[in-house]
Protein backbone atom coordinates (compact mmCIF):
# COMPACT_ATOMS: atom_id res chain seq x y z
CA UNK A 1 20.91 7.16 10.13
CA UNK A 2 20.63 3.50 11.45
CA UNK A 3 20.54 0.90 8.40
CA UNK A 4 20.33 -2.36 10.99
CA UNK A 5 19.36 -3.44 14.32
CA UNK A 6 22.35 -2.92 15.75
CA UNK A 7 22.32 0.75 15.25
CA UNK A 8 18.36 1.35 16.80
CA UNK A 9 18.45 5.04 18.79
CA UNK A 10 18.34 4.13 22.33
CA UNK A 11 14.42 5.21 23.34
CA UNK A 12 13.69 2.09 21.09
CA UNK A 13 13.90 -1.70 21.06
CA UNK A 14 12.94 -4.92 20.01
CA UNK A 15 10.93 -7.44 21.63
CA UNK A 16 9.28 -10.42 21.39
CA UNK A 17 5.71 -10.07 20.32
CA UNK A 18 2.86 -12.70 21.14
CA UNK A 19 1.48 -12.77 17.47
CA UNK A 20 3.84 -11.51 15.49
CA UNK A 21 7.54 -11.84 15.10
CA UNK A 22 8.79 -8.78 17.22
CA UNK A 23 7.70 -5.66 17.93
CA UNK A 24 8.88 -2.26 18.92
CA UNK A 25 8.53 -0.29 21.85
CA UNK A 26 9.53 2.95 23.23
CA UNK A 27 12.46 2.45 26.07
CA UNK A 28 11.47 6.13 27.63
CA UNK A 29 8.36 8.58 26.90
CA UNK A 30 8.42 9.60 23.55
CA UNK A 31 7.03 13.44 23.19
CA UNK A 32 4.61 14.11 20.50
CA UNK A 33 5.69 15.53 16.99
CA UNK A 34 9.26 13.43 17.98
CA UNK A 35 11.20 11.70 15.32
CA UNK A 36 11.16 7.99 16.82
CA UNK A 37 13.42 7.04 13.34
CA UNK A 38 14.86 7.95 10.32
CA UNK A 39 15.92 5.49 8.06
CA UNK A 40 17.41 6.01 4.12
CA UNK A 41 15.30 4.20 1.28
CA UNK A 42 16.92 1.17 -0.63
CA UNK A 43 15.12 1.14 -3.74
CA UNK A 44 12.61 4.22 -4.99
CA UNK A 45 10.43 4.42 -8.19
CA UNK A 46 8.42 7.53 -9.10
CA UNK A 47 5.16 7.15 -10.09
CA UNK A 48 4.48 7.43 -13.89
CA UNK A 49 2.20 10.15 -13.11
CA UNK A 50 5.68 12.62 -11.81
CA UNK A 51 8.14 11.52 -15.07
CA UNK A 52 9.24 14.89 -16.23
CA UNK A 53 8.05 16.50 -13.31
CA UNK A 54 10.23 15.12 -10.47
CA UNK A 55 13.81 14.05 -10.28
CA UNK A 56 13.84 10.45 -10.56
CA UNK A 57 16.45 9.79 -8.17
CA UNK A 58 15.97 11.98 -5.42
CA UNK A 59 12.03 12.66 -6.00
CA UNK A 60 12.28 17.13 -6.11
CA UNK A 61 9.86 18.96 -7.95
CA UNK A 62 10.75 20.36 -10.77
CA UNK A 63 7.84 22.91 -10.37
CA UNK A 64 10.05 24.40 -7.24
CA UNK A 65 11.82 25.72 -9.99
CA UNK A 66 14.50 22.74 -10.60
CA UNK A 67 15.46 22.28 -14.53
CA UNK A 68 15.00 18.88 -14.97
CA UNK A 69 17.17 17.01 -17.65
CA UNK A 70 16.25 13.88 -19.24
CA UNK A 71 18.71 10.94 -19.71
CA UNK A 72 19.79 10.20 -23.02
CA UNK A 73 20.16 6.66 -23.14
CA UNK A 74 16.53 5.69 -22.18
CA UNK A 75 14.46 8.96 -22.69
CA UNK A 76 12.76 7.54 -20.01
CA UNK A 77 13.85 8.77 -16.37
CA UNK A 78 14.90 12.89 -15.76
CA UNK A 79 17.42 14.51 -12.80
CA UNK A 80 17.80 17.64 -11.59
CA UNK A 81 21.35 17.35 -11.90
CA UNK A 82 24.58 15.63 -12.75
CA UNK A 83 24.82 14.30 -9.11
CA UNK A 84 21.45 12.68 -8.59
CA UNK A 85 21.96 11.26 -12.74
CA UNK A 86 25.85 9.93 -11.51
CA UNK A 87 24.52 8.62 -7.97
CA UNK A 88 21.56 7.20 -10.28
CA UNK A 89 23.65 5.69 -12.67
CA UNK A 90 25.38 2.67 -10.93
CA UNK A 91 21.98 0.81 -10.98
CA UNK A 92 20.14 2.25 -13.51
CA UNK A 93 22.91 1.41 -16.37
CA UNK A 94 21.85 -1.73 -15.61
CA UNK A 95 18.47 -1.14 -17.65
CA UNK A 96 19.02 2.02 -19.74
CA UNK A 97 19.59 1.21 -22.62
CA UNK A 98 16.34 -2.35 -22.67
CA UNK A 99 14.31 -0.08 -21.26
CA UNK A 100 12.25 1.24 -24.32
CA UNK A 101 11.58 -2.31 -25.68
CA UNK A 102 10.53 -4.06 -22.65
CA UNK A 103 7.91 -1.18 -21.96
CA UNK A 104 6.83 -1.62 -25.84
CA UNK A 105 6.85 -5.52 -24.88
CA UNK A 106 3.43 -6.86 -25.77
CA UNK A 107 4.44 -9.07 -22.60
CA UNK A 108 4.78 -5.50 -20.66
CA UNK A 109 1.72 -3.92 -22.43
CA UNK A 110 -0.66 -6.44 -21.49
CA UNK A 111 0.32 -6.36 -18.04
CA UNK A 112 -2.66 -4.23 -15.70
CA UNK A 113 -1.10 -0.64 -14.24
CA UNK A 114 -0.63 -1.81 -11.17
CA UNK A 115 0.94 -5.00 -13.01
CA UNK A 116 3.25 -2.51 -14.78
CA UNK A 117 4.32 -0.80 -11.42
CA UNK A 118 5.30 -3.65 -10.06
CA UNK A 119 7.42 -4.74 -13.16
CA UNK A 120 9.60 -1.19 -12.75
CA UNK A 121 9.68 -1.56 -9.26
CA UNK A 122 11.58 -5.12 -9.31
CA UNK A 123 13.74 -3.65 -12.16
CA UNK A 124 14.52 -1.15 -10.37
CA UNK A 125 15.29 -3.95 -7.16
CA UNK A 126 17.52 -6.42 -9.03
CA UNK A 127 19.24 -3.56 -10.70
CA UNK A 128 19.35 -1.74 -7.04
CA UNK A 129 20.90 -4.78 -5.59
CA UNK A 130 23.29 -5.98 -8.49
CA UNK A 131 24.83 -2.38 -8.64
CA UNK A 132 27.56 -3.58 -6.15
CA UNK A 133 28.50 -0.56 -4.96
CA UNK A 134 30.65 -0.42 -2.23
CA UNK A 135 28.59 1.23 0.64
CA UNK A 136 28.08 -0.05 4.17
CA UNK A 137 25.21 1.43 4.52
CA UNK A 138 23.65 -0.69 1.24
CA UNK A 139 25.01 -3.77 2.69
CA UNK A 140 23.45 -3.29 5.53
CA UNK A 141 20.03 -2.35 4.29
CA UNK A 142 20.46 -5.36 2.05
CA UNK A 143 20.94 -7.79 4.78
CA UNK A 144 18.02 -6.58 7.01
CA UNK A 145 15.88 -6.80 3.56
CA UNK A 146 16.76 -10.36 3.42
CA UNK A 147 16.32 -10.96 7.01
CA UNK A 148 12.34 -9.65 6.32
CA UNK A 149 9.45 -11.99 6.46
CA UNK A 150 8.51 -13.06 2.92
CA UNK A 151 4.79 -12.32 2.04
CA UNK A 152 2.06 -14.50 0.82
CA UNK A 153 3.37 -16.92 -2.37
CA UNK A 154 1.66 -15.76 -5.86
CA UNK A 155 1.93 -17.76 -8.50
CA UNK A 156 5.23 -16.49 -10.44
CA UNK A 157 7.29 -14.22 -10.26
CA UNK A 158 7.02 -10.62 -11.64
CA UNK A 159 7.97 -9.38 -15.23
CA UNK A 160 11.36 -7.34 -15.34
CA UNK A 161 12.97 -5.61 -17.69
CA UNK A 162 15.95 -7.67 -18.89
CA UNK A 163 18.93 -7.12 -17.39
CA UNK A 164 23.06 -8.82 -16.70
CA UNK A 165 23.27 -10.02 -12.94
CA UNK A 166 25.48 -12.35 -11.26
CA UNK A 167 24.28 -15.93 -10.32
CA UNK A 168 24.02 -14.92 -7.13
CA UNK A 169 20.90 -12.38 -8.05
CA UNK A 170 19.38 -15.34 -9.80
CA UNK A 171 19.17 -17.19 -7.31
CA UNK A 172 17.89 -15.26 -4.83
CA UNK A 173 14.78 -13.68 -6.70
CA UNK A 174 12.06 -15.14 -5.55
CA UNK A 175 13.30 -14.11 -1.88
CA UNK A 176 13.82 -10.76 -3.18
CA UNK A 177 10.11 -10.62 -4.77
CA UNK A 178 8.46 -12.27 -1.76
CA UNK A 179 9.39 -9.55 0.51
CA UNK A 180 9.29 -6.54 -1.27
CA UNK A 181 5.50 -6.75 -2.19
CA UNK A 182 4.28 -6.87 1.74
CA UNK A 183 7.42 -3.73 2.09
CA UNK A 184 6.92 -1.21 0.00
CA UNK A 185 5.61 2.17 1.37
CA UNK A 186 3.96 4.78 -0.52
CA UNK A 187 5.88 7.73 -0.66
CA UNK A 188 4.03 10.78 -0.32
CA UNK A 189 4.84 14.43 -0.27
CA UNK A 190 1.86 16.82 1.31
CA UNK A 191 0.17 13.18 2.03
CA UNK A 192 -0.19 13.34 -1.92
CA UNK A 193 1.73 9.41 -3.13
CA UNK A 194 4.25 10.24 -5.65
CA UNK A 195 6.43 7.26 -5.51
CA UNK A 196 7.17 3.72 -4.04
CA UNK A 197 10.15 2.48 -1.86
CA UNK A 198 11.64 0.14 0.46
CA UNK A 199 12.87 1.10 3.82
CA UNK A 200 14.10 -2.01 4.92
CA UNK A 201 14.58 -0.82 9.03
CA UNK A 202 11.36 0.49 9.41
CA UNK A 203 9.63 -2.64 7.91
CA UNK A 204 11.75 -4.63 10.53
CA UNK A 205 10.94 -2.67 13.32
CA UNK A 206 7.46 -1.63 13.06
CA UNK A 207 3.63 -3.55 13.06
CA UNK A 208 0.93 -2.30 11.95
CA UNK A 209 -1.92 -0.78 14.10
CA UNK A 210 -5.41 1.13 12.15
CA UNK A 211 -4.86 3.29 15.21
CA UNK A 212 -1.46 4.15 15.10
CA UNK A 213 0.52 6.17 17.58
CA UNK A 214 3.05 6.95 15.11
CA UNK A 215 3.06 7.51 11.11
CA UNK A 216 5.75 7.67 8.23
CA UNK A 217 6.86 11.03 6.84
CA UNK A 218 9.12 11.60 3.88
CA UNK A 219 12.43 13.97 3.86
CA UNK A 220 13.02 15.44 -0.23
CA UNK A 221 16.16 17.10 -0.99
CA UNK A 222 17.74 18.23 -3.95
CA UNK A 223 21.08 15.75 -4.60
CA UNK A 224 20.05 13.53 -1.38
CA UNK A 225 18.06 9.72 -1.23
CA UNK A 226 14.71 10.07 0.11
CA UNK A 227 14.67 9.27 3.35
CA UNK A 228 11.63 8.43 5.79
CA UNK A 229 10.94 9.89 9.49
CA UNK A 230 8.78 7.60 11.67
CA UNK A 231 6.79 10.68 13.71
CA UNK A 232 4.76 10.00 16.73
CA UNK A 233 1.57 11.35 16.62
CA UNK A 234 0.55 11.44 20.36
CA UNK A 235 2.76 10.79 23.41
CA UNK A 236 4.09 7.47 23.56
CA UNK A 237 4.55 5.89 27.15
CA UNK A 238 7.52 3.59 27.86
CA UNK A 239 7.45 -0.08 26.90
CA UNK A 240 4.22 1.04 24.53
CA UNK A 241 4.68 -0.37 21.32
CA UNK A 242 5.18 1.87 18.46
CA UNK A 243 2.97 1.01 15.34
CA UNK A 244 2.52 2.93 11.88
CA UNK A 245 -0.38 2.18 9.66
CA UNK A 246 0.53 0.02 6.24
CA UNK A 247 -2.59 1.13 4.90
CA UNK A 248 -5.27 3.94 4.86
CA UNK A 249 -7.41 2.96 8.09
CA UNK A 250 -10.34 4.68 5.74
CA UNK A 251 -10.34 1.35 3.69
CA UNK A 252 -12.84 -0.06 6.63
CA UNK A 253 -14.39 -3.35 4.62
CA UNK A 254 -11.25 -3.96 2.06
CA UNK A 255 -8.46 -3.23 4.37
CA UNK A 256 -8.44 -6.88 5.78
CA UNK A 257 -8.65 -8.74 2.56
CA UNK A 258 -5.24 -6.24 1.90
CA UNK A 259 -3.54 -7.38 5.07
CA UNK A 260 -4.21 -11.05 3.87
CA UNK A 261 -3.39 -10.90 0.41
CA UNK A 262 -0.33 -8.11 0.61
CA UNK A 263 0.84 -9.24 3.99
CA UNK A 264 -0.67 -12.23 5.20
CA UNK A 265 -2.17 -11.32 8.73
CA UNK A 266 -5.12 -10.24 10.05
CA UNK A 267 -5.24 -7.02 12.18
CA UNK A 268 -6.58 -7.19 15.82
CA UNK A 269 -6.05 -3.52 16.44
CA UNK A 270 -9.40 -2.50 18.24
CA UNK A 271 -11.01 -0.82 15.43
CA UNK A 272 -10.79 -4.42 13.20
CA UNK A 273 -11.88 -6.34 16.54
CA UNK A 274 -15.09 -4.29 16.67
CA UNK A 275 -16.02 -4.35 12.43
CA UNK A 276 -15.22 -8.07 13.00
CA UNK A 277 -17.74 -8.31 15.55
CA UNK A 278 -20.60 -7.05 12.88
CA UNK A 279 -20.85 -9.57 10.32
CA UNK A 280 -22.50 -8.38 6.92
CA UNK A 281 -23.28 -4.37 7.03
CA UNK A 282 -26.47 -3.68 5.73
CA UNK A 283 -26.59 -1.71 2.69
CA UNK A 284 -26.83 2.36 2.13
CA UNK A 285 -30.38 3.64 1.78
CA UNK A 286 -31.03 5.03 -1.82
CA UNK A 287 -33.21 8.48 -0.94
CA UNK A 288 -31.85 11.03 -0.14
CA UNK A 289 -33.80 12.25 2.95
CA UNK A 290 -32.54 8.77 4.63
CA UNK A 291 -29.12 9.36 3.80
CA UNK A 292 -29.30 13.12 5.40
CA UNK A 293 -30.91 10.92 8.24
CA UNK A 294 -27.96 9.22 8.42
CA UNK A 295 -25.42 12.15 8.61
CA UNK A 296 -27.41 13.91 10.77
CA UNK A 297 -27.07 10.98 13.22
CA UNK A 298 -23.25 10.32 12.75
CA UNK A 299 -22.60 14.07 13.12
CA UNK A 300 -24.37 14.32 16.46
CA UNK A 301 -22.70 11.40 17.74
CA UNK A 302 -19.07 12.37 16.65
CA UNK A 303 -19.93 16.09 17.52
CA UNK A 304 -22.23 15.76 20.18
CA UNK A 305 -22.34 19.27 21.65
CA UNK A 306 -21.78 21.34 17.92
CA UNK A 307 -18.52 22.72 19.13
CA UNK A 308 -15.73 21.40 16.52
CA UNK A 309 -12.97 22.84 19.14
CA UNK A 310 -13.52 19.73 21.16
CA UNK A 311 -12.72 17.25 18.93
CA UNK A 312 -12.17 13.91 19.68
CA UNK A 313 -11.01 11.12 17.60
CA UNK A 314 -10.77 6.95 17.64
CA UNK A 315 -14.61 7.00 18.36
CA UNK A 316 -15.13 3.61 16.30
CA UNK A 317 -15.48 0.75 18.71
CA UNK A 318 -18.45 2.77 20.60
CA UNK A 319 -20.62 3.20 17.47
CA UNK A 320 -23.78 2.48 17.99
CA UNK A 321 -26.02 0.21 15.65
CA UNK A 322 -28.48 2.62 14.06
CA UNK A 323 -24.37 4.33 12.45
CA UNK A 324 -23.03 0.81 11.39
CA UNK A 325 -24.22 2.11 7.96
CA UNK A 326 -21.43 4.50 7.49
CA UNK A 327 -18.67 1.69 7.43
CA UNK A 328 -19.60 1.55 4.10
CA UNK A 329 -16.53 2.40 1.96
CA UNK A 330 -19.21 3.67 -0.54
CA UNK A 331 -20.15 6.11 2.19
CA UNK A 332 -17.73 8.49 2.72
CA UNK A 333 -16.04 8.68 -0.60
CA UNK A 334 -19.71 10.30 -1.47
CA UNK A 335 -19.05 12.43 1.40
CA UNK A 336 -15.26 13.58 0.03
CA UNK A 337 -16.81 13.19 -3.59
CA UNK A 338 -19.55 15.79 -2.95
CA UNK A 339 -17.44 18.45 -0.78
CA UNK A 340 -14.44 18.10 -3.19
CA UNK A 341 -17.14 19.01 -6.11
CA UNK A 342 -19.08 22.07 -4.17
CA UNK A 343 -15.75 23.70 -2.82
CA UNK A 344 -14.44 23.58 -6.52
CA UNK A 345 -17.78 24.79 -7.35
CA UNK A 346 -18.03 27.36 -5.52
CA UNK A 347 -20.92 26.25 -3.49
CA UNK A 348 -19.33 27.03 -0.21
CA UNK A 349 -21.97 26.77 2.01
CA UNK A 350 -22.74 23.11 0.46
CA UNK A 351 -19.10 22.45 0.97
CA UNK A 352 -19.20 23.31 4.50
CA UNK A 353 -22.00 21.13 5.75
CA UNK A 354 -20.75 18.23 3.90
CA UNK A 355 -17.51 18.76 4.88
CA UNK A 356 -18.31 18.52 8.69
CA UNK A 357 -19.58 15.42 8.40
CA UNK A 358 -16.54 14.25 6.38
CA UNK A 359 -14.73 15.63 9.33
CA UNK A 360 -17.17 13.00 11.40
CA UNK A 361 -16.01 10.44 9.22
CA UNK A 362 -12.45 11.09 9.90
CA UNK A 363 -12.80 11.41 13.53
CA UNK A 364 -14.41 8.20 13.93
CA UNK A 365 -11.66 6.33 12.12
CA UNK A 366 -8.66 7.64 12.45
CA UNK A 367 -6.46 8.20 15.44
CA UNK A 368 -5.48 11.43 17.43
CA UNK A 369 -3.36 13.62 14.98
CA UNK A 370 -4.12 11.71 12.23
CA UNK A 371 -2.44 13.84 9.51
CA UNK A 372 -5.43 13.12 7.45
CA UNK A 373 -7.60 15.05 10.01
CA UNK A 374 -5.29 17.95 10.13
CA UNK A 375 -5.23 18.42 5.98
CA UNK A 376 -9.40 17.80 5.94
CA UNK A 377 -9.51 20.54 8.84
CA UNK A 378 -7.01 23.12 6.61
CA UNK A 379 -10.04 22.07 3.81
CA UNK A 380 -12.46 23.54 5.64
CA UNK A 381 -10.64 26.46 6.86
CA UNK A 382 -10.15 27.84 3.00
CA UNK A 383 -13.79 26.85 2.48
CA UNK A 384 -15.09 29.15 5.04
CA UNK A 385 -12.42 32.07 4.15
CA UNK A 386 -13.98 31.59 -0.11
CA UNK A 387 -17.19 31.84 1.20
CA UNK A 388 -16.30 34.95 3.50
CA UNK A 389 -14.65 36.59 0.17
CA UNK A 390 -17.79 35.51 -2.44
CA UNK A 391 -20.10 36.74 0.34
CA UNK A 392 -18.25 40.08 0.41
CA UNK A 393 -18.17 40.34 -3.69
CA UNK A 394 -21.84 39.57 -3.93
CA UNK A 395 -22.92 41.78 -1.35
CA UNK A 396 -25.21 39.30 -0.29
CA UNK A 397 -23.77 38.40 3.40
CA UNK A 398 -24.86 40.35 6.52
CA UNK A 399 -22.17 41.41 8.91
CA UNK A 400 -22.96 38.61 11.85
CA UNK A 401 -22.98 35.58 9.39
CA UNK A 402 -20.25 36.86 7.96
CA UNK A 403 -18.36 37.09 10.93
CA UNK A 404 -20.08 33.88 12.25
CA UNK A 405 -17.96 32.14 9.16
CA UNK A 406 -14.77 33.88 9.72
CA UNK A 407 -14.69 32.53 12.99
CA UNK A 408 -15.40 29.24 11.67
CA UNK A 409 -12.52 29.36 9.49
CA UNK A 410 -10.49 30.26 12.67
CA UNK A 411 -11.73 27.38 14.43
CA UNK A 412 -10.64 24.99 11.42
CA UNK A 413 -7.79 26.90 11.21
CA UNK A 414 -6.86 26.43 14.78
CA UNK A 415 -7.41 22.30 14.83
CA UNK A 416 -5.30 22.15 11.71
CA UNK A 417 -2.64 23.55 12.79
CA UNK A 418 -2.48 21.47 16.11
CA UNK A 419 -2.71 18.64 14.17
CA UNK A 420 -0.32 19.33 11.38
CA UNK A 421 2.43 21.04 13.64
CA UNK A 422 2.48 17.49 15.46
CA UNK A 423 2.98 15.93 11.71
CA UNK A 424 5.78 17.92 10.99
CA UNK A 425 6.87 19.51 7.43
CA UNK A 426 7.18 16.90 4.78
CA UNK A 427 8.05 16.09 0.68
CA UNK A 428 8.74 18.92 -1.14
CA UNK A 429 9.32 22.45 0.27
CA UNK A 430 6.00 24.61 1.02
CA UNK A 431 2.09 22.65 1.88
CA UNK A 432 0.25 22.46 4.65
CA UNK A 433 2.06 24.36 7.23
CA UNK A 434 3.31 27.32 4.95
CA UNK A 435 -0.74 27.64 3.92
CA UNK A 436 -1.77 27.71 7.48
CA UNK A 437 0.70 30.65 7.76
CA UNK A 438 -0.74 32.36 5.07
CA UNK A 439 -4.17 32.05 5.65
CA UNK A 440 -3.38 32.87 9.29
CA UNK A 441 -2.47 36.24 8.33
CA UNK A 442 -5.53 36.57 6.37
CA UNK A 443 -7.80 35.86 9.15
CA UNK A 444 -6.42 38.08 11.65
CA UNK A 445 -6.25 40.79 9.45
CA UNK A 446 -9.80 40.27 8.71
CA UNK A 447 -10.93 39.35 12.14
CA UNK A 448 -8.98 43.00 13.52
């Protein structure tokens, strides 16, 4: 796996960018569902959220049936074994035993959670980068850290757990701290965020686009560093540049305050360019029937003919006025809010309508094979096959609207697996693609 420029796969390069400070672009056509990269992490931290659950070196479940041990010094950080806890142990002796009292720390404790994340993160950094062990590979990823851009100044530097470091360490921590804030991916396994990292490479090589021909995925395995695989989500023409999204391109109005503040541009991708053009959207309407309205007006202009099977995405920059409504963040986490609560419910039918126009949503903002869409499409899918199986329990479902919804389910079925096939497996073993399988089976044995 490349660690530096020097070692870049030949169907990519660098070049010169007119706004930013390089960019990459594809040297040859670049197929669809194609690993562009892969890169190793630097530095990882699980989220507090996995402690117990995950291996805290190498991120597996421990629910894939992994005995998890916790380490005795700290009683704060588990393995699933003595080779993740020894490959662990160069940098995290550094804090093992301080550990306990600087999270007590009043200093620590009145620190926000995000506040709190950050202070384990740059322990885990300093301690990541004072471990001196001898690796190529680390001294590598360590120089093309250093030769990142550093991100917008804050006023000090972050809280850390106390730790012994060279001079040299000192010295160099506000460059350290300046550059891993606008770095730092969100590792995610089934597009769920279980921990944080640093991929030093793939910061280097790739900008940032809200609609992206390419996307991060995460390799987990037992006794092995994380590791991330930039995918491409579409076919990539050569000398097209090859962009990933830093955030969720959902985050319409507070997405360019985070580009400012984490990593002091603005975005020009098209989709910014066209909310940029709008000025102050007006706000939601408070009945009811206007809000129905509204869907009923964003689903016949994403959907335009009914038939979900000819899906197209990116549709933001043609919106027309009477929709500008919907950029409201407010908007479609109602949407997700309300189908997440009917499918759980059981008010499948409920779930279903909402849920197209979620899938509205999604099409409008996000790219072609999004992963996004694909897991909102699998959503759906499972919605229609609950309501096939409560119909058939209550008795309460005629044949032709019964079979009217297991073809539904096929439909949804059928996008999501496009989409997600593209994606590629990811995080821990099983998800999307293995319940696609399975409810593929069902269908066609129900459908025969």
């Amino acid at each position: 796996m490349p660690s530096s420029l020097d070692e870049l796969p030949t169907h990519v390069r660098l070049e010169t960018h007119a706004t930013a400070r390089n960019k990459a672009v594809a040297t040859s056509t670049i197929r669809q569902g194609s690993v562009v990269l892969e890169v190793p992490s630097m530095v990882v931290l699980l989220l507090s959220s996995g402690k117990g659950h995950r291996c805290d070196f190498c991120l597996c479940s421990g629910a894939s049936g992994v005995r998890l041990a916790r380490c005795s010094g700290c009683a704060s950080y588990w393995y699933c074994g003595p080779q993740c806890q020894t490959a662990h142990w160069e940098s995290h002796k550094k804090f093992c035993k301080r550990l306990a009292s600087f999270t007590a720390s009043a200093d620590f404790q009145r620190l926000e959670a995000h506040e709190q994340l950050d202070a384990l993160f740059h322990t885990h950094l300093i301690a990541e980068i004072s471990s001196h062990v001898p690796s190529d590979v680390r001294v590598k990823q360590l120089s093309t850290f250093m030769s990142l851009l550093p991100g917008p100044l804050h006023d000090s530097l972050p809280l850390v757990c106390p730790m012994s470091v060279g001079a040299d360490v000192h010295q160099s921590l506000e460059a350290l701290f300046t550059r891993s804030g606008n770095n730092n991916f969100a590792i995610h396994s089934h597009l769920t965020t279980i921990a944080h990292g640093i991929f030093p490479l793939a910061s280097r090589l790739f900008n940032h686009s809200c609609l992206p021909n390419a996307a991060a995925r995460y390799v987990i395995r037992r006794g092995q560093p994380v590791r991330m695989e930039i995918v491409a989500l579409r076919e990539i023409n050569a000398m097209e540049e090859i962009c990933i999204p830093y955030v969720d391109p959902a985050l319409i109005e507070s997405r360019q305050q985070i580009f400012k503040f984490t990593y002091g541009f603005s975005c020009t991708c098209p989709s910014c360019n066209f909310i940029n053009t709008l000025g102050a959207i007006p706000s939601l309407p408070v009945s009811e029937a206007a809000l129905a309205k509204l869907d009923d007006n964003l689903l016949t202009f994403c959907i335009p003919s009914g038939d979900i099977a000819l899906l197209a995405s990116s549709a933001l920059p043609e919106l027309p006025e009477n929709l500008h409504l919907v950029l409201h963040e407010s908007y479609l986490s109602r949407l997700t809010d309300a189908f997440s609560k009917a499918s759980h419910e059981g008010s499948y039918r409920v779930a279903l309508d909402v849920g197209l126009t979620v899938l509205a949503m999604y099409l409008l903002i996000y790219p072609e094979n999004y992963p996004q869409i694909g897991m909102h499409l699998l959503e759906m899918a499972k919605t229609a096959w609950n309501a096939v199986i409560a119909a058939d329990h209550d008795n309460a479902q005629d044949a032709p609207a019964n079979t009217s919804l297991l073809k539904r389910a096929r439909v949804y079925h059928d996008l999501s697996s496009k989409i997600m096939e593209v994606f590629g497996p990811e995080g821990d073993p099983g998800g999307p693609l293995e319940e696609l399988a399975v409810l593929q089976n069902l269908l066609h044995a129900e459908l025969d």
